[in-house]
C-alpha atoms as a PDB file:
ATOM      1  CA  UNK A   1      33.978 168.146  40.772  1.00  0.00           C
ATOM      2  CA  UNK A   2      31.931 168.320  44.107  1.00  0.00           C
ATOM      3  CA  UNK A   3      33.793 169.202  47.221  1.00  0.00           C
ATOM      4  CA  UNK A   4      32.563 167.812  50.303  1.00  0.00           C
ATOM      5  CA  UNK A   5      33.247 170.269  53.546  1.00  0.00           C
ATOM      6  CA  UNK A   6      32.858 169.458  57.488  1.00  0.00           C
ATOM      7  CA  UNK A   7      31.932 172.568  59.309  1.00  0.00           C
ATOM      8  CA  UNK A   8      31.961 172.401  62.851  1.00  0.00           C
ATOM      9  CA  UNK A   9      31.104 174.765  65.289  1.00  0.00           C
ATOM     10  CA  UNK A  10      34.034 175.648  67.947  1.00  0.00           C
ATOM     11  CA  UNK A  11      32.603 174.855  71.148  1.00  0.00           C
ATOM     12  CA  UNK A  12      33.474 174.681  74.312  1.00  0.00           C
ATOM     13  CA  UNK A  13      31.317 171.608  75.336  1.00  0.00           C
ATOM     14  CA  UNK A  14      31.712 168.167  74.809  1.00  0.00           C
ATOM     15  CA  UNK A  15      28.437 168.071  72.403  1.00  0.00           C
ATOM     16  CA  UNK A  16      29.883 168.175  68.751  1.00  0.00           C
ATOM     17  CA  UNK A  17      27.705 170.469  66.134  1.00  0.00           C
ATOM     18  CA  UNK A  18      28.389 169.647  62.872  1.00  0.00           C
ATOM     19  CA  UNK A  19      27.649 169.976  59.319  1.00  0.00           C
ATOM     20  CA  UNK A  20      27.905 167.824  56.148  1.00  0.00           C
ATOM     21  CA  UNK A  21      27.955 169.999  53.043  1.00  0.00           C
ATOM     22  CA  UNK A  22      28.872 169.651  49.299  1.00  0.00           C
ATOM     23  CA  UNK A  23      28.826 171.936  47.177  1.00  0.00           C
ATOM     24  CA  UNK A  24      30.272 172.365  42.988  1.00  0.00           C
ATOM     25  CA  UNK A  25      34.143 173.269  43.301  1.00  0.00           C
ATOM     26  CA  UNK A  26      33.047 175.971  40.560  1.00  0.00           C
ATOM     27  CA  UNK A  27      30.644 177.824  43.141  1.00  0.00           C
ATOM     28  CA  UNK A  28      31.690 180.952  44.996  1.00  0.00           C
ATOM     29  CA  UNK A  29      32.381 181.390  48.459  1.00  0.00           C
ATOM     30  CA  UNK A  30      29.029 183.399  48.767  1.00  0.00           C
ATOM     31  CA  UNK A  31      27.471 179.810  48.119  1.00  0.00           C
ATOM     32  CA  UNK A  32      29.473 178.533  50.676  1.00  0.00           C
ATOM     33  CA  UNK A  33      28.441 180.794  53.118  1.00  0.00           C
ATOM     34  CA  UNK A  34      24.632 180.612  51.925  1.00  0.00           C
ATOM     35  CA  UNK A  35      24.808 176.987  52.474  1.00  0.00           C
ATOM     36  CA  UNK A  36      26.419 177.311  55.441  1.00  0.00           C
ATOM     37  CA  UNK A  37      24.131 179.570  57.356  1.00  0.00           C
ATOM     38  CA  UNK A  38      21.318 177.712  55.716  1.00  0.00           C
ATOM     39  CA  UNK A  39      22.153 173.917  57.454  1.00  0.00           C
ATOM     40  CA  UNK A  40      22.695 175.981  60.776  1.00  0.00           C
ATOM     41  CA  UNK A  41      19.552 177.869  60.909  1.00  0.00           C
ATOM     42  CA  UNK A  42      20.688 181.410  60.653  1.00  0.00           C
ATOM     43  CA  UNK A  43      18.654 183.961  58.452  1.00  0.00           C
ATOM     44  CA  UNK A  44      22.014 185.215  56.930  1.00  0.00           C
ATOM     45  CA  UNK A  45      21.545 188.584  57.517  1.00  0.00           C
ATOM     46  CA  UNK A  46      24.725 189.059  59.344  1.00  0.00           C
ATOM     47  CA  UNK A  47      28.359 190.062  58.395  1.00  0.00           C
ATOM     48  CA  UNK A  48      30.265 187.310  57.849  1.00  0.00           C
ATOM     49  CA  UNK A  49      33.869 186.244  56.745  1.00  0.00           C
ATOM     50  CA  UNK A  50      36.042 183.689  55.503  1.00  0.00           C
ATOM     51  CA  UNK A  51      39.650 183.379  56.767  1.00  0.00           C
ATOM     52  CA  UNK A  52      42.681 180.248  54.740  1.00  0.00           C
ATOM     53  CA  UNK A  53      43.672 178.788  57.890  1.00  0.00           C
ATOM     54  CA  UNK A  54      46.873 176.622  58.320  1.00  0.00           C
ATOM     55  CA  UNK A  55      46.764 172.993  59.662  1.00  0.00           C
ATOM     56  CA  UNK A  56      47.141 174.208  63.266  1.00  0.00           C
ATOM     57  CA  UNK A  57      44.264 176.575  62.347  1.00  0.00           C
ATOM     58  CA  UNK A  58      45.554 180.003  62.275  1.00  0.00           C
ATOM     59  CA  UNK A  59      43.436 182.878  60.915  1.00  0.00           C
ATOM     60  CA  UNK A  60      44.683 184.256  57.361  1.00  0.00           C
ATOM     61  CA  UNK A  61      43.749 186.229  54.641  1.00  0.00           C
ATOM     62  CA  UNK A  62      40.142 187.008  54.542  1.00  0.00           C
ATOM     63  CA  UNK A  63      37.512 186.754  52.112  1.00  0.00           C
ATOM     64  CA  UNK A  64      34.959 189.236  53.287  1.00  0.00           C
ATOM     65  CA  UNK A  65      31.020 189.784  52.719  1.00  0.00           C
ATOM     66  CA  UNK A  66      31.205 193.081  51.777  1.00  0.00           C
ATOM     67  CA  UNK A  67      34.628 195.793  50.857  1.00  0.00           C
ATOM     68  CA  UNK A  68      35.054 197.292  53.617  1.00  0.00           C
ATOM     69  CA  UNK A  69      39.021 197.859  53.238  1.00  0.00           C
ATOM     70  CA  UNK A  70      40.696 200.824  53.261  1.00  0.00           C
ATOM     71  CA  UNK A  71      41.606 202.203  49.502  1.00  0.00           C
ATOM     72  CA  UNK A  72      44.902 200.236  48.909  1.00  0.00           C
ATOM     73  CA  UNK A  73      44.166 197.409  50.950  1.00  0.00           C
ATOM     74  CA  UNK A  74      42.750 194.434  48.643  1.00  0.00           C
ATOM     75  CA  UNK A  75      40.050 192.037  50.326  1.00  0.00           C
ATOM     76  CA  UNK A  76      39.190 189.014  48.183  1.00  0.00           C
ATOM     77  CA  UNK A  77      34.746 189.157  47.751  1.00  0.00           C
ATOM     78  CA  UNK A  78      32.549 186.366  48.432  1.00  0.00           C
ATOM     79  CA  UNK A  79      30.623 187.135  45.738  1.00  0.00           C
ATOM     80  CA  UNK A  80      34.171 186.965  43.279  1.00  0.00           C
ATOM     81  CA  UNK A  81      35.462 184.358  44.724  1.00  0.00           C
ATOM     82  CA  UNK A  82      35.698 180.545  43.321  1.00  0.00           C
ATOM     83  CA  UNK A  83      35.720 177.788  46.193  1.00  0.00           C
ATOM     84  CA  UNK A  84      38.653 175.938  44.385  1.00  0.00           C
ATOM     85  CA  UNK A  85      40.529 179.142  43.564  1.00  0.00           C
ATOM     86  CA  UNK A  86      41.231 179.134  47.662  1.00  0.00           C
ATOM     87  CA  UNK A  87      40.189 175.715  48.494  1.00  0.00           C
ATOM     88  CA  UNK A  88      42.019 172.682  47.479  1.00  0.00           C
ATOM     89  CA  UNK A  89      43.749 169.677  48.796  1.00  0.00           C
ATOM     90  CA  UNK A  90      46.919 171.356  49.688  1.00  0.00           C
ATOM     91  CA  UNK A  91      45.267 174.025  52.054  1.00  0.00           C
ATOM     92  CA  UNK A  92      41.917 172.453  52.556  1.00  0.00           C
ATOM     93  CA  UNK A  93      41.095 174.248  55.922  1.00  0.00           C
ATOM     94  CA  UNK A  94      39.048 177.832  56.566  1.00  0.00           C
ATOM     95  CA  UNK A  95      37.883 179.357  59.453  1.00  0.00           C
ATOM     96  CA  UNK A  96      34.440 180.795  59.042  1.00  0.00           C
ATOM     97  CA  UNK A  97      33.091 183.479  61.593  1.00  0.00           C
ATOM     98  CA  UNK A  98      29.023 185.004  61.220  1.00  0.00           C
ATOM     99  CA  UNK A  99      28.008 187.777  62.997  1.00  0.00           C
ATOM    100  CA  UNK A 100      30.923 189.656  64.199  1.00  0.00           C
ATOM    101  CA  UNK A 101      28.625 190.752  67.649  1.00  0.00           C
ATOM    102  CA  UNK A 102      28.030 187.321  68.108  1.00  0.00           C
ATOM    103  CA  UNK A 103      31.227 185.506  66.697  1.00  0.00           C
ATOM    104  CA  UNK A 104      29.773 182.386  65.923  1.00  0.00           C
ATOM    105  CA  UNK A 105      33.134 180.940  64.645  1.00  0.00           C
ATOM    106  CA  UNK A 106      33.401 177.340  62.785  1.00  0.00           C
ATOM    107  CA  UNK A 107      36.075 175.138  61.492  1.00  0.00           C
ATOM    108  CA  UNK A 108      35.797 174.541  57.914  1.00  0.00           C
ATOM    109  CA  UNK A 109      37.603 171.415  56.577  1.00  0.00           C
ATOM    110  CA  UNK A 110      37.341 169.755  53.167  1.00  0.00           C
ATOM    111  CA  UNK A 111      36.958 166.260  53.769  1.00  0.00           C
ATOM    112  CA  UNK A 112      36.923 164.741  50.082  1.00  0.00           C
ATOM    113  CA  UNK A 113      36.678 165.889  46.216  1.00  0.00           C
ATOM    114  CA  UNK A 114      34.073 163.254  44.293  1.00  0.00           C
ATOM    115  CA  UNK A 115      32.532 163.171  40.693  1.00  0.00           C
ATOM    116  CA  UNK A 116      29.141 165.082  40.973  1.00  0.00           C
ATOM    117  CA  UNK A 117      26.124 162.144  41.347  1.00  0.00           C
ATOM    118  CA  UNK A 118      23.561 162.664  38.869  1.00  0.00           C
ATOM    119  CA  UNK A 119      20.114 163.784  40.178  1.00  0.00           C
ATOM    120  CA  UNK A 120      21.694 165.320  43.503  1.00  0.00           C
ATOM    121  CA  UNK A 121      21.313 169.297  43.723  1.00  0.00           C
ATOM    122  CA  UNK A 122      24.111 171.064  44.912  1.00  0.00           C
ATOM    123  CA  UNK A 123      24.834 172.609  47.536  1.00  0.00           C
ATOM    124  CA  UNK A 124      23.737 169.877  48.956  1.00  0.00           C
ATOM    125  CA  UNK A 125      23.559 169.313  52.848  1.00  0.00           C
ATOM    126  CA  UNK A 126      24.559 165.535  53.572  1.00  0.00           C
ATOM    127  CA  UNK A 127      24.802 165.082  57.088  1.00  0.00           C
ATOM    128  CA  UNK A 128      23.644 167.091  60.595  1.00  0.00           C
ATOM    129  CA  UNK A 129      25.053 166.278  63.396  1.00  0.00           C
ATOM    130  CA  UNK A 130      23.666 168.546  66.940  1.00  0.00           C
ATOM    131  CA  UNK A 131      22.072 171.370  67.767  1.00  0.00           C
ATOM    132  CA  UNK A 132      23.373 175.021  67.719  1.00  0.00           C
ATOM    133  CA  UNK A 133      23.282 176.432  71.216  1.00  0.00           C
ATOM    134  CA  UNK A 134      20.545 179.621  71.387  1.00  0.00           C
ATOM    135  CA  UNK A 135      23.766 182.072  71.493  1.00  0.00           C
ATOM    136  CA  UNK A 136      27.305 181.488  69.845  1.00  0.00           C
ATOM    137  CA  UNK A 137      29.796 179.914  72.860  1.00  0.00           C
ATOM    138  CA  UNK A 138      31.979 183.019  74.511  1.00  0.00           C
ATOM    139  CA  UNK A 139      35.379 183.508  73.248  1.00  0.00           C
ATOM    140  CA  UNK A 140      38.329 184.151  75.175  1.00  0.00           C
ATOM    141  CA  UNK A 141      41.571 185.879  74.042  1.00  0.00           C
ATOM    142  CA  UNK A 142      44.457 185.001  75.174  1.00  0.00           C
ATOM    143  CA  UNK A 143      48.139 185.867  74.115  1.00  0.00           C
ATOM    144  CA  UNK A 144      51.266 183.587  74.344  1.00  0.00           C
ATOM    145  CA  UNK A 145      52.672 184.595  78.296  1.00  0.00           C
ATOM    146  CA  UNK A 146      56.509 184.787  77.778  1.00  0.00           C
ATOM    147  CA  UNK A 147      57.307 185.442  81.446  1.00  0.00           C
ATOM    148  CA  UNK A 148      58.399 188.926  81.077  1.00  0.00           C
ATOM    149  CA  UNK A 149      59.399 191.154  83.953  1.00  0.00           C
ATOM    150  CA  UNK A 150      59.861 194.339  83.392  1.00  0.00           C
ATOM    151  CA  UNK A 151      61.987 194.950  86.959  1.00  0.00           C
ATOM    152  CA  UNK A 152      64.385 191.557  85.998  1.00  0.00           C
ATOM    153  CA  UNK A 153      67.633 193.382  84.979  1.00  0.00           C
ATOM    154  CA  UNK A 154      69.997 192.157  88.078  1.00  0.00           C
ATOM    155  CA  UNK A 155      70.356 195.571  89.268  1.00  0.00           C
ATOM    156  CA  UNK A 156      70.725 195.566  92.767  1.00  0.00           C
ATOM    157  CA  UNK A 157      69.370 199.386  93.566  1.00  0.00           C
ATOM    158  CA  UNK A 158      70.622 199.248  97.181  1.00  0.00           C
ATOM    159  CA  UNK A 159      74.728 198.693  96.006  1.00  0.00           C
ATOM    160  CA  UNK A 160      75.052 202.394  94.550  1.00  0.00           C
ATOM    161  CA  UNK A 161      78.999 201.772  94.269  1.00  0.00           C
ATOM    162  CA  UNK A 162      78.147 199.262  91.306  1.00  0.00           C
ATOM    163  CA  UNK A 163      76.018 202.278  89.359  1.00  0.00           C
ATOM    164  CA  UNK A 164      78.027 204.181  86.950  1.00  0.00           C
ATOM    165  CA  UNK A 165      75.945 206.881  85.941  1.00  0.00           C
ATOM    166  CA  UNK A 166      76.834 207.000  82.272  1.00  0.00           C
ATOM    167  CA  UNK A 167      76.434 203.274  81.492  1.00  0.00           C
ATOM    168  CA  UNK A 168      72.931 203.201  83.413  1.00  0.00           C
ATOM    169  CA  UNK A 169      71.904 206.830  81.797  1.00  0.00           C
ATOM    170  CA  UNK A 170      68.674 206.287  79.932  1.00  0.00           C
END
């Protein structure tokens, strides 16, 4: 079977860059990523890595270029692993990131399985759809603000009759 991908480069402008891709559901991830750098014009020289995502797109396991895990710590290898081993239509979403100076980062959704087409070559890029920007868009960092305040503990400090010295003791 041939899976067809979107990857789409997250932006934060209003023009969309996009790729069409398929590629044989028996390939590895390495072809993914050789396919991928390919249709975006990268020389793929750079680390890369593959991340399962959930439908709200949260990062996951990775499937990394190269070992680079401590001893213990198991990394699935591009170069190992089969697209539909972690690809399929129950979790059909990765997160893709080249170049970890740059962090070119793209949304990776499969879009549709089909019957390979005779006389097509696969991978195959179908579709292209802007133009990468001359460096990768910045990336901000943000964690979830919780209102937190470190000094809220209804303590008035000025009513010293109210502190008992062995309940407040820290």
């Amino acid at each position: 079977m041939i899976y067809r991908f979107r990857v789409i480069l997250d932006n934060d402008t209003e023009d969309d860059v996009f790729r069409d891709l398929e590629i044989r559901e028996t390939d590895t991830m390495e072809d993914l990523h050789n396919i991928i750098t390919q249709s975006f014009g990268f020389d793929g020289m750079e680390m890369a890595s593959f991340y399962i995502s959930d439908d709200e797109w949260n990062q996951g396991e990775e499937i990394a270029m190269f070992d680079m895990s401590e001893a213990g710590n198991e990394v699935k290898m591009m170069s190992t692993t089969i697209i539909k081993d972690i690809v399929h239509e129950a979790s059909p979403k990765l997160i893709y990131v080249y170049d970890f100076l740059s962090m070119w980062t793209f949304y990776v959704e499969l879009a549709e399985i089909v019957e390979e087409a005779q006389g097509t070559d696969y991978p195959n890029l179908m579709f292209v759809h802007g133009q990468i920007p001359d460096e990768a868009p910045d990336k901000t960092f943000e964690a979830d603000e919780d209102d937190f305040n470190e000094f809220d503990d209804d303590l008035d400090i000025d009513d010293y009759e109210s502190l008992d010295f062995d309940e407040n003791w820290n």
